[in-house]
Structures are given as C-alpha cells and as structure tokens.
Protein backbone atom coordinates (compact mmCIF):
# COMPACT_ATOMS: atom_id res chain seq x y z
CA UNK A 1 86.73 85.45 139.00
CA UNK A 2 85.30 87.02 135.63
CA UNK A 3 82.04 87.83 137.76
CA UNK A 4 83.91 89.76 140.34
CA UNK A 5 85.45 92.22 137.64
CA UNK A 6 81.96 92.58 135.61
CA UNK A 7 80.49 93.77 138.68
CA UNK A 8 82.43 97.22 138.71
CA UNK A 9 82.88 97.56 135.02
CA UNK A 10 78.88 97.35 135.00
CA UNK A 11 78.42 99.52 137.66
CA UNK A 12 81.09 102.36 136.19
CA UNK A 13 78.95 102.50 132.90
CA UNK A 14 75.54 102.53 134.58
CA UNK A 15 77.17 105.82 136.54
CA UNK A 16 78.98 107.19 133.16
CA UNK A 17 75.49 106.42 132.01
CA UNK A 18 73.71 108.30 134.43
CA UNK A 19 75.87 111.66 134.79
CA UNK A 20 75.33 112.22 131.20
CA UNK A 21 71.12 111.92 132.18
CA UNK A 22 71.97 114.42 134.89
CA UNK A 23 74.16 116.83 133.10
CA UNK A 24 72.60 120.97 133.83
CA UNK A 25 74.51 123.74 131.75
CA UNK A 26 74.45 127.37 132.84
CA UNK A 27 74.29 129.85 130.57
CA UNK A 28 78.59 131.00 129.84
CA UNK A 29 79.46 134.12 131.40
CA UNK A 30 81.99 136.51 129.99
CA UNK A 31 84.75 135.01 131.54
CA UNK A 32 84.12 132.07 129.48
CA UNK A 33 84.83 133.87 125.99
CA UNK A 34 88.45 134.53 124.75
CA UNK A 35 90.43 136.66 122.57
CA UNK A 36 90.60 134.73 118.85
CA UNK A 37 87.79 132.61 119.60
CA UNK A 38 86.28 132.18 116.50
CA UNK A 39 83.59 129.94 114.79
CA UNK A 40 82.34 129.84 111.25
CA UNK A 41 79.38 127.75 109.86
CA UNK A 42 77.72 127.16 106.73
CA UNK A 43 74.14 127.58 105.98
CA UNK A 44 71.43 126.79 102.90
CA UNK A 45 67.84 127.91 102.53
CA UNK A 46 65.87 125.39 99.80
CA UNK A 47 62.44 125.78 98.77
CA UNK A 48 60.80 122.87 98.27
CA UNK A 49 60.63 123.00 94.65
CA UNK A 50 64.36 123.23 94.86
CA UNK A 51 65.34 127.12 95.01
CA UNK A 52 68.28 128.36 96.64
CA UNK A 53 67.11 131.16 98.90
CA UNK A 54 70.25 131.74 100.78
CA UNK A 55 73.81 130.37 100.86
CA UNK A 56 77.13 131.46 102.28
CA UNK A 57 79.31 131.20 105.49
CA UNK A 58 78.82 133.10 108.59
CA UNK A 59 82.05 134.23 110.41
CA UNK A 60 82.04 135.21 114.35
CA UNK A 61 85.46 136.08 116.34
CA UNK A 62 85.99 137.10 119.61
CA UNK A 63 87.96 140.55 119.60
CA UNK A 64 89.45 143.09 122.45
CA UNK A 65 88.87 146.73 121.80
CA UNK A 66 89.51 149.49 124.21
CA UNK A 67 90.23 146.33 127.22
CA UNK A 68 86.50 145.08 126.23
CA UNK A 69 85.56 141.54 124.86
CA UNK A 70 83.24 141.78 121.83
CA UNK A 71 82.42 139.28 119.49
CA UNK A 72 82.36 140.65 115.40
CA UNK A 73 78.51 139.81 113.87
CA UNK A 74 78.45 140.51 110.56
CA UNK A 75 79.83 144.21 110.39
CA UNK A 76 78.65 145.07 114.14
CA UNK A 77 81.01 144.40 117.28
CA UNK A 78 78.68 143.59 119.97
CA UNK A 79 80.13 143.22 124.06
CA UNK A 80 79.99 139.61 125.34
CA UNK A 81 78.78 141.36 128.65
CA UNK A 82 75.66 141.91 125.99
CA UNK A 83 75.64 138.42 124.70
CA UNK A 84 76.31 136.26 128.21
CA UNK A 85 73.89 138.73 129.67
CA UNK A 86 70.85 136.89 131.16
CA UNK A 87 68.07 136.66 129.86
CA UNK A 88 65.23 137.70 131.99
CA UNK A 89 62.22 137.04 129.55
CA UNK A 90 59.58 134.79 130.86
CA UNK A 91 60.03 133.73 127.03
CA UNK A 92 63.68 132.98 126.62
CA UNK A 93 65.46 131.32 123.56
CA UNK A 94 67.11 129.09 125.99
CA UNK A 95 65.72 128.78 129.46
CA UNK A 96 69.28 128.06 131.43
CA UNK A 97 70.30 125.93 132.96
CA UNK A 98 70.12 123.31 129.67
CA UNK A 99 68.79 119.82 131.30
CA UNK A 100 67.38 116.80 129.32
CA UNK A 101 63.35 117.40 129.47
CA UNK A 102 63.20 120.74 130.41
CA UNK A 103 59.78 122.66 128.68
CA UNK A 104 59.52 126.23 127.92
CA UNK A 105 57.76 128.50 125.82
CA UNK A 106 59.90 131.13 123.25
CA UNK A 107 58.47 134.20 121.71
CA UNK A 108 59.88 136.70 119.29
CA UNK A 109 58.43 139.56 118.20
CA UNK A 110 61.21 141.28 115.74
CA UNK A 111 61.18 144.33 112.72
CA UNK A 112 62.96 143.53 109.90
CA UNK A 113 65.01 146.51 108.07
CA UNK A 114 62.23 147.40 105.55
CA UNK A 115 59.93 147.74 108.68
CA UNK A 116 58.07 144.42 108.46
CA UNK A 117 57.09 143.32 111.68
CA UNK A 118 56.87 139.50 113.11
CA UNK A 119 56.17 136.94 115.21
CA UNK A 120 57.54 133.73 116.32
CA UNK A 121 55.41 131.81 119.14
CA UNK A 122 57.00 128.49 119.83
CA UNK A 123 57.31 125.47 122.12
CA UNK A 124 60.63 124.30 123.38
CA UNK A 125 62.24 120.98 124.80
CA UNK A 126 65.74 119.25 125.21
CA UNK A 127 65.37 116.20 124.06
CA UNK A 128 68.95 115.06 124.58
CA UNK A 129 72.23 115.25 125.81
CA UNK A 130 74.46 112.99 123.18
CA UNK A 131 77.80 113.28 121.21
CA UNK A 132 76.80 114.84 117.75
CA UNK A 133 79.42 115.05 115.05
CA UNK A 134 79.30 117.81 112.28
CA UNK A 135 81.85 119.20 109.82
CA UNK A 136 83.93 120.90 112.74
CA UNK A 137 83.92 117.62 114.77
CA UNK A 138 82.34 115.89 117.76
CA UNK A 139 80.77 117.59 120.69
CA UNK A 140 78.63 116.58 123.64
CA UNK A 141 75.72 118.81 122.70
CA UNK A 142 71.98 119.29 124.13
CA UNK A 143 69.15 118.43 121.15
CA UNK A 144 66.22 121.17 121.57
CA UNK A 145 63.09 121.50 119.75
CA UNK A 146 61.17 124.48 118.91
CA UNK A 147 57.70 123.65 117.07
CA UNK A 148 55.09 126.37 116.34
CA UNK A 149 54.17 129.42 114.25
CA UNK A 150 55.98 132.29 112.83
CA UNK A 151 53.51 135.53 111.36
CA UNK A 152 54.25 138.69 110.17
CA UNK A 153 52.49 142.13 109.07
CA UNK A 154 52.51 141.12 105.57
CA UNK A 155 50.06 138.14 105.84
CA UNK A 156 52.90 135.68 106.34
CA UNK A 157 52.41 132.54 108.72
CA UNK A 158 53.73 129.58 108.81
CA UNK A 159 54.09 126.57 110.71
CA UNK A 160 57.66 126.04 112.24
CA UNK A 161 59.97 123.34 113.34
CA UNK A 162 63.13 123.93 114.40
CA UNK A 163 65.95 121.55 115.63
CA UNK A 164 69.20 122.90 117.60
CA UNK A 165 72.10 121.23 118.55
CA UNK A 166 73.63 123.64 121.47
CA UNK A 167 77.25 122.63 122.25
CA UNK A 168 78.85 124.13 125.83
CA UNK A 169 82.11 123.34 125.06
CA UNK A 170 81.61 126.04 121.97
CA UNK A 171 79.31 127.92 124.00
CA UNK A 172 77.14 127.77 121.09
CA UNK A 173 74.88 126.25 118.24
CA UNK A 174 76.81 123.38 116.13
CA UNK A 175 73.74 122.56 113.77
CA UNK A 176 69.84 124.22 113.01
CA UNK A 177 67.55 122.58 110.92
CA UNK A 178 64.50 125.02 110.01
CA UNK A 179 61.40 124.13 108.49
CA UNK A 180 58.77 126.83 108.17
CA UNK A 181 56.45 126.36 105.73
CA UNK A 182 57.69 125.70 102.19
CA UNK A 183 61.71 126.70 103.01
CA UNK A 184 63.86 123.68 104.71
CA UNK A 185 67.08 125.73 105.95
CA UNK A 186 70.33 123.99 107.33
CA UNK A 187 73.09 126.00 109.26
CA UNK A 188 76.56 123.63 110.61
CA UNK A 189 79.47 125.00 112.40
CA UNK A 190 82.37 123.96 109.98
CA UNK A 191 84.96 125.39 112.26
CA UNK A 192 86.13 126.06 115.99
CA UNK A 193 89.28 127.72 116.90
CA UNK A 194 90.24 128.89 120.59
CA UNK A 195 93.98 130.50 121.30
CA UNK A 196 95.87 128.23 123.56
C-alpha cells in the first residue's frame, strides 16, 4: 500500500522538479508595472584595503503623470514604455527570454558626466533558477554571471565579475555583487511594495 502512494508523490516532485529546469521569462511589458510600485535597495562599494567608496539607499517608484507610467530614477522620471522597451542590441544586458544556460555576450560603451568615456565587454550566463532570500524576502530569481573587462579613456581597466540575482515577480534585480579590480561592491533590494 505505502508503494502505491510513493509512486505519485515521486513522480509530482520529479515534475515540480522539472518545470522549475524549464522555466523561460520574457522581458515585462508596460502593462506589467503599476502605479506605487516601488523598490528600494541598499548598496556598499569597499576597497580592498577597507575604504568606503559609496554607501546609501537607492529609491525607485512607479508614478502617473499626464495618463503616462514612469518610474522616478534618482531626480529623472523616465516612461516604462522606455524601460520595458526591447532591447534590440546584438549585445543586450539581458538577452530575454531568461532560461537556465542561456550564453550571451554584453557590451557597454558609456560617458560619464565629466566626459570620461568607457567600456564594459563581458560574458553572460544564467546559471540558475532557485529561491534566493535577501533583506526584502524570498523570490524565485534567475542567477546570471557577467565575467570580463571594464576600460576607460583614462587608462582604467580592470577585470570584472559580476553576479545578478534577477527576480520576475519584481521585474527586477534583488542582489549584485561587483568585483572589478580592487573595489568589491554589494547592492540588495531591502524593500518591495505593489498597491493592491
């Protein structure tokens, strides 16, 4: 008798097992934002001789203006038509749809606001689809690894790792973990709020 109900209960976590292998995430559309949304994380930038380089929270909401969805960035209001929009780089930060060992390759090239230019030339992989917990709670989120170099026009270059922990039920990052060179920096969503 005990054999006869092992059977399914085996086979039911083999399957729960397996869906989670299988699991593809598209990239959210606009749709999937909402008035109030709003996240906030902590971050930290250490040497490695132990100086603070940067500390603080950083604060994003959701907001309607003028019948338009924008999300608040620092002091700019930028559409989420602009943020969900895709990507169409053959070099994308994320390459959608999100699936367990899926490759790509992500390039940067960026000007800072006293005009130095950069580069960041990485390598990219999900390494996992898991429950990760971090100050603002547990999410199913996607593990993705960027490894390579980041330059810039003022002799600056640097090996880099970086470690993201994409969430879709936040339709964002939950946790990075930087290394590039001789600065280790940590940023961790701390807090999730959506308007029921």
């Amino acid at each position: 008798m005990k054999s006869l109900f092992v059977i399914p209960l085996a086979l039911m976590i083999l399957c729960a097992c397996n869906d989670q292998y299988n699991t593809k995430t598209e990239q959210p559309t606009p749709a999937d934002y909402t008035a109030g949304e709003k996240w906030i994380w902590k971050y930290k930038g250490v040497t490695t001789e132990g100086e603070v380089r940067s500390e603080g929270t950083d604060t994003r909401v959701v907001v309607s203006y003028d019948g338009v969805l924008g999300m608040t960035i620092g002091k700019d209001t930028i559409p989420i038509a602009e943020i969900a929009k895709p990507d169409d780089s053959e070099t994308p930060k994320y390459d959608w749809p999100l699936e367990i060992g899926k490759k790509w390759k992500y390039e940067n090239n960026w000007t800072s606001q006293d005009g130095t230019t950069g580069n960041q030339s990485q390598t990219a992989e999900v390494l996992s689809f898991k429950e990760e917990t971090v100050e603002a709670g547990t999410f199913m989120a996607y593990t993705i690894k960027y490894s390579g170099k980041t330059t810039n026009s003022r002799g600056y270059n640097a090996n880099e790792t970086e470690v993201w922990l994409y969430a879709p039920a936040v339709k964002n990052f939950i946790k990075l973990t930087q290394d590039q060179g001789e600065f280790h920096y940590v940023e961790e969503l701390i807090e999730y709020s959506k308007p029921k």
